[in-house]
C-alpha atoms as a PDB file:
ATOM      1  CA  UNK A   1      -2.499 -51.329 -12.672  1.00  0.00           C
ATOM      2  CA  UNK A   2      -4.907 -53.400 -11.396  1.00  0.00           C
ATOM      3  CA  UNK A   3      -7.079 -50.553 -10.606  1.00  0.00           C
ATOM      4  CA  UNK A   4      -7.451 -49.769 -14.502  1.00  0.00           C
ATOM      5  CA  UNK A   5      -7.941 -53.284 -15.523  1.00  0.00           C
ATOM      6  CA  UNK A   6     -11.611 -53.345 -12.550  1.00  0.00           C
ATOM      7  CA  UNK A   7     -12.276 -50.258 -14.524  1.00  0.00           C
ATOM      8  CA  UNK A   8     -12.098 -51.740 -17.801  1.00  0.00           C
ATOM      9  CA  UNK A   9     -13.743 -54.865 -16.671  1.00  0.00           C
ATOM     10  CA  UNK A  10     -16.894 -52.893 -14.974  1.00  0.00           C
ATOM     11  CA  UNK A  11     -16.762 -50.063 -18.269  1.00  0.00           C
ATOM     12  CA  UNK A  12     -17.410 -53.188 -20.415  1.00  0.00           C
ATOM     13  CA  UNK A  13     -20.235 -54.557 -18.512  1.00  0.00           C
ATOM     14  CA  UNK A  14     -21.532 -51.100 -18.798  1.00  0.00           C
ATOM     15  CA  UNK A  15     -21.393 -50.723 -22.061  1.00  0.00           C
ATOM     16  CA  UNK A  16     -22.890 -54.224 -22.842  1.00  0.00           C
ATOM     17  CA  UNK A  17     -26.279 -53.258 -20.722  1.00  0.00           C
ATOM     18  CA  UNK A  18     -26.199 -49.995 -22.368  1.00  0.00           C
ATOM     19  CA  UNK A  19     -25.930 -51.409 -26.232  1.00  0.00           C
ATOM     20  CA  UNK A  20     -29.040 -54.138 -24.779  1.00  0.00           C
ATOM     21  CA  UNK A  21     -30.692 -50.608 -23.948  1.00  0.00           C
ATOM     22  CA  UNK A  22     -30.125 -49.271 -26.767  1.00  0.00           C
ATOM     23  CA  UNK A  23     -31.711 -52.670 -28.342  1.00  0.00           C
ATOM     24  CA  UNK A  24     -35.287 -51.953 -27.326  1.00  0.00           C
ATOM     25  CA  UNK A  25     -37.699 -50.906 -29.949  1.00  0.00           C
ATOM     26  CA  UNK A  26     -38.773 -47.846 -28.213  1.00  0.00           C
ATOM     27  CA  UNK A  27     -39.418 -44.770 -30.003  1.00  0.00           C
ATOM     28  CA  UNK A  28     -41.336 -41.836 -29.630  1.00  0.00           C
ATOM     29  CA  UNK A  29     -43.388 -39.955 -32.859  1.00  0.00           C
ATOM     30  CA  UNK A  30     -41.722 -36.662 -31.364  1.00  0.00           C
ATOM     31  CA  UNK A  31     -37.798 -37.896 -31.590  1.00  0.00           C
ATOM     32  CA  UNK A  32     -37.356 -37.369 -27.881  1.00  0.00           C
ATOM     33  CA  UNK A  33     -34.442 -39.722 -27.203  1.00  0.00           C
ATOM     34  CA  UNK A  34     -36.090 -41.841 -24.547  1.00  0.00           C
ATOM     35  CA  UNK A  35     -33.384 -44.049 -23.961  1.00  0.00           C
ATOM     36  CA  UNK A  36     -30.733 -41.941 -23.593  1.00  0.00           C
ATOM     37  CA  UNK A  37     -32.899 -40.575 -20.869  1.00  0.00           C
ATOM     38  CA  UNK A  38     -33.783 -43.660 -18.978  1.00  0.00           C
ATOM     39  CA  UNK A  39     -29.618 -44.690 -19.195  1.00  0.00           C
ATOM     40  CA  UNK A  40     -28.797 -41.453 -17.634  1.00  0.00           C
ATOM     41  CA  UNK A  41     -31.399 -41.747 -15.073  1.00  0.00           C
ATOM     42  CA  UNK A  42     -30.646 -45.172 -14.307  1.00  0.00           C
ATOM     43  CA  UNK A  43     -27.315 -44.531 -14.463  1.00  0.00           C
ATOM     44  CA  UNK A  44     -27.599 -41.498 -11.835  1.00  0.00           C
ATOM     45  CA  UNK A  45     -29.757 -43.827  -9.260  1.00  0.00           C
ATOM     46  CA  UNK A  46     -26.897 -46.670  -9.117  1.00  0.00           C
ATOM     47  CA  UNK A  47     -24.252 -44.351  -8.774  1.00  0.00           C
ATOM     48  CA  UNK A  48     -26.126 -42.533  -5.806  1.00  0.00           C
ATOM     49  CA  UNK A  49     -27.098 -46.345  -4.739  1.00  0.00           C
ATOM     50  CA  UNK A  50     -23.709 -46.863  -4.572  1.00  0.00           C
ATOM     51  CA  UNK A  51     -22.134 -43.717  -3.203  1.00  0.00           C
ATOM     52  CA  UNK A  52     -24.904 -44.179  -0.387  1.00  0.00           C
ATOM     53  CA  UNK A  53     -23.873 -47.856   0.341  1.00  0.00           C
ATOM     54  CA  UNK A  54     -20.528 -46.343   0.377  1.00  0.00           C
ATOM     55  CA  UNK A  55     -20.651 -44.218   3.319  1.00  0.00           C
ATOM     56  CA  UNK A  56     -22.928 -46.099   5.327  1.00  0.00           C
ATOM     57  CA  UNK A  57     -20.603 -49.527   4.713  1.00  0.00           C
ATOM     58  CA  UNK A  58     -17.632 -50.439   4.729  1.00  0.00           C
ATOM     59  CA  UNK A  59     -16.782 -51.322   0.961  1.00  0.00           C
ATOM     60  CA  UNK A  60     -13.858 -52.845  -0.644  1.00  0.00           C
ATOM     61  CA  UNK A  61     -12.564 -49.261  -2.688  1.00  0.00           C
ATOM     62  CA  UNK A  62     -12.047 -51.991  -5.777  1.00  0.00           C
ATOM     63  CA  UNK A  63     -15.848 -52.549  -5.782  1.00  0.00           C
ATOM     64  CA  UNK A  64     -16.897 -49.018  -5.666  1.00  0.00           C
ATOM     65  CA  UNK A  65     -14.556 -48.207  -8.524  1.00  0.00           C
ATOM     66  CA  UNK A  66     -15.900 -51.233 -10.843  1.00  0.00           C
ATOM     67  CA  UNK A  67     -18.946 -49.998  -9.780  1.00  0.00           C
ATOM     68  CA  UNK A  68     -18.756 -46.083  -9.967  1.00  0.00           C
ATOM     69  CA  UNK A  69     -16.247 -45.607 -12.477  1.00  0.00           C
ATOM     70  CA  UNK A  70     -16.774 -48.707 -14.706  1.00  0.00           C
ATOM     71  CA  UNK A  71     -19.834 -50.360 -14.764  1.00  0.00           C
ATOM     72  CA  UNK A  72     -21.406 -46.550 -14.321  1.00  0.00           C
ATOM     73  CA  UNK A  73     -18.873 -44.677 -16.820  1.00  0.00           C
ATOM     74  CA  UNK A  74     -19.800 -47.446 -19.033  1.00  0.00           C
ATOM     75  CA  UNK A  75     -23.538 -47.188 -18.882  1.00  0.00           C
ATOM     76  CA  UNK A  76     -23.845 -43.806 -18.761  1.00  0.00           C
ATOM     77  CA  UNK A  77     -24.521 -41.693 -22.412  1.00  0.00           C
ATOM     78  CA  UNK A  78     -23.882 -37.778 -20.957  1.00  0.00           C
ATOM     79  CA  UNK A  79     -21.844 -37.279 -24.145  1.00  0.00           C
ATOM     80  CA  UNK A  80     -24.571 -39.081 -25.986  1.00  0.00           C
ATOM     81  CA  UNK A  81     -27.017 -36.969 -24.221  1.00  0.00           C
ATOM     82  CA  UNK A  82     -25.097 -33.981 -25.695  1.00  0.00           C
ATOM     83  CA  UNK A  83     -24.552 -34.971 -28.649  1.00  0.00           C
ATOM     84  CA  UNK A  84     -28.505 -35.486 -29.606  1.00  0.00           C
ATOM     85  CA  UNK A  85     -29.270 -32.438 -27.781  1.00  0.00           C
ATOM     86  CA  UNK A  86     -26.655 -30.492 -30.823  1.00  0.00           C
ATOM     87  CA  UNK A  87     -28.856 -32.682 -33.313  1.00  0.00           C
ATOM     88  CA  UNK A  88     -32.456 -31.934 -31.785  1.00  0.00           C
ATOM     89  CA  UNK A  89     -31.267 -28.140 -32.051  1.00  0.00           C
ATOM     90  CA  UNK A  90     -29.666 -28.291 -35.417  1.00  0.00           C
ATOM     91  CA  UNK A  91     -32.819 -29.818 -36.763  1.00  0.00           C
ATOM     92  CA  UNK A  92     -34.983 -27.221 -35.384  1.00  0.00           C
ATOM     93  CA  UNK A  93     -36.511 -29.160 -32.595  1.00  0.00           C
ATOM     94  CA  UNK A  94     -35.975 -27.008 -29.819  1.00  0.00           C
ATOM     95  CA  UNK A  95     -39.662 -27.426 -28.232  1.00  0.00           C
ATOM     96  CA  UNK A  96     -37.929 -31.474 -28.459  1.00  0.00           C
ATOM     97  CA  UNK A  97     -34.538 -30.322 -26.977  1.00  0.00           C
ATOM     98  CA  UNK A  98     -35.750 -28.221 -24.351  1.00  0.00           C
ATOM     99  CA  UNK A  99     -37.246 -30.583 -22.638  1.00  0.00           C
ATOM    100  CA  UNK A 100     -34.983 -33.630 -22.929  1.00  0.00           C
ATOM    101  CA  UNK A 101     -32.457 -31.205 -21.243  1.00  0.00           C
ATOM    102  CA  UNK A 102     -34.602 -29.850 -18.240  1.00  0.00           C
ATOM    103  CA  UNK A 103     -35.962 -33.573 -17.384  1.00  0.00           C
ATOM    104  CA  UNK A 104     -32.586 -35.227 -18.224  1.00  0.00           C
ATOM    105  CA  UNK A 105     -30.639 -32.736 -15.445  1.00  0.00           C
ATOM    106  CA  UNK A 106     -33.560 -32.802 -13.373  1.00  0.00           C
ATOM    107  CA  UNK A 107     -34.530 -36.242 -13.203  1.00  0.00           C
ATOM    108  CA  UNK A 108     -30.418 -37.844 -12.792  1.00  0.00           C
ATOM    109  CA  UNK A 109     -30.238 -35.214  -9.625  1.00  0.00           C
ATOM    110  CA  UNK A 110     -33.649 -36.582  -8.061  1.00  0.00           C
ATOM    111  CA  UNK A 111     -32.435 -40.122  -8.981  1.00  0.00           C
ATOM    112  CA  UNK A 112     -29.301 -39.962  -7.291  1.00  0.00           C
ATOM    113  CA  UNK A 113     -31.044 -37.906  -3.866  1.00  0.00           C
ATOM    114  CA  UNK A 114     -33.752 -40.944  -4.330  1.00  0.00           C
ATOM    115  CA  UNK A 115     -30.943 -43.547  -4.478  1.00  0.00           C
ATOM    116  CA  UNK A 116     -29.201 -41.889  -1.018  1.00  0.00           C
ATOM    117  CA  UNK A 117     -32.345 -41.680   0.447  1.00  0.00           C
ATOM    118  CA  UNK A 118     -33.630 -45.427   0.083  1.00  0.00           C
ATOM    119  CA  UNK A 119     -30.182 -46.267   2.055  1.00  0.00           C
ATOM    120  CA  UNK A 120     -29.730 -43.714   4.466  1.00  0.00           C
END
């Protein structure tokens, strides 16, 4: 039980930074969802930050999993990132999509190998 109530604690302090993300006036002419992008990237380096710390330390398994599972699961937009990649398509904007996709996958996977690597 108290395992669900660190995740719910770190999941709202997730979703707090990501709604002050979301709170930036940045938008590009093209409708590429640019912060979306950045939360999943960001999102992909502090989870590899942490899985990283994680096997080179000893850390309390509570941490990790406000960490990992909450703060991360909170801050994180994959379903977001779907969910505007259905729109960019529906709207015809698959030179948009495309792209968002590739760098989106891409760029979370080099984040997280980046993260690992800065620790290791």
């Amino acid at each position: 039980m108290l395992e669900c109530l660190i995740v719910g604690a770190g999941g709202a302090v997730g979703a707090i930074l990501r709604h002050l993300v979301g709170m930036v006036p940045l938008t590009p002419e093209n409708g590429f969802p640019v912060k979306t992008f950045l939360i999943n990237v960001i999102g992909s380096f502090i989870i590899g930050l942490v899985a990283a710390l994680t096997a080179k330390y000893t850390l309390n398994p509570r941490l990790v999993l406000f960490l990992k599972v909450g703060i991360c699961g909170g801050f994180t937009t994959f379903s977001s990132f779907a969910l505007e990649t259905d729109q960019l398509l529906a709207k015809g904007a698959a030179t948009t999509a495309a792209p968002y996709v590739l760098l989106s996958i891409i760029c979370g996977i080099l984040a997280v190998f980046a993260a690992q690597k800065l620790v290791t």
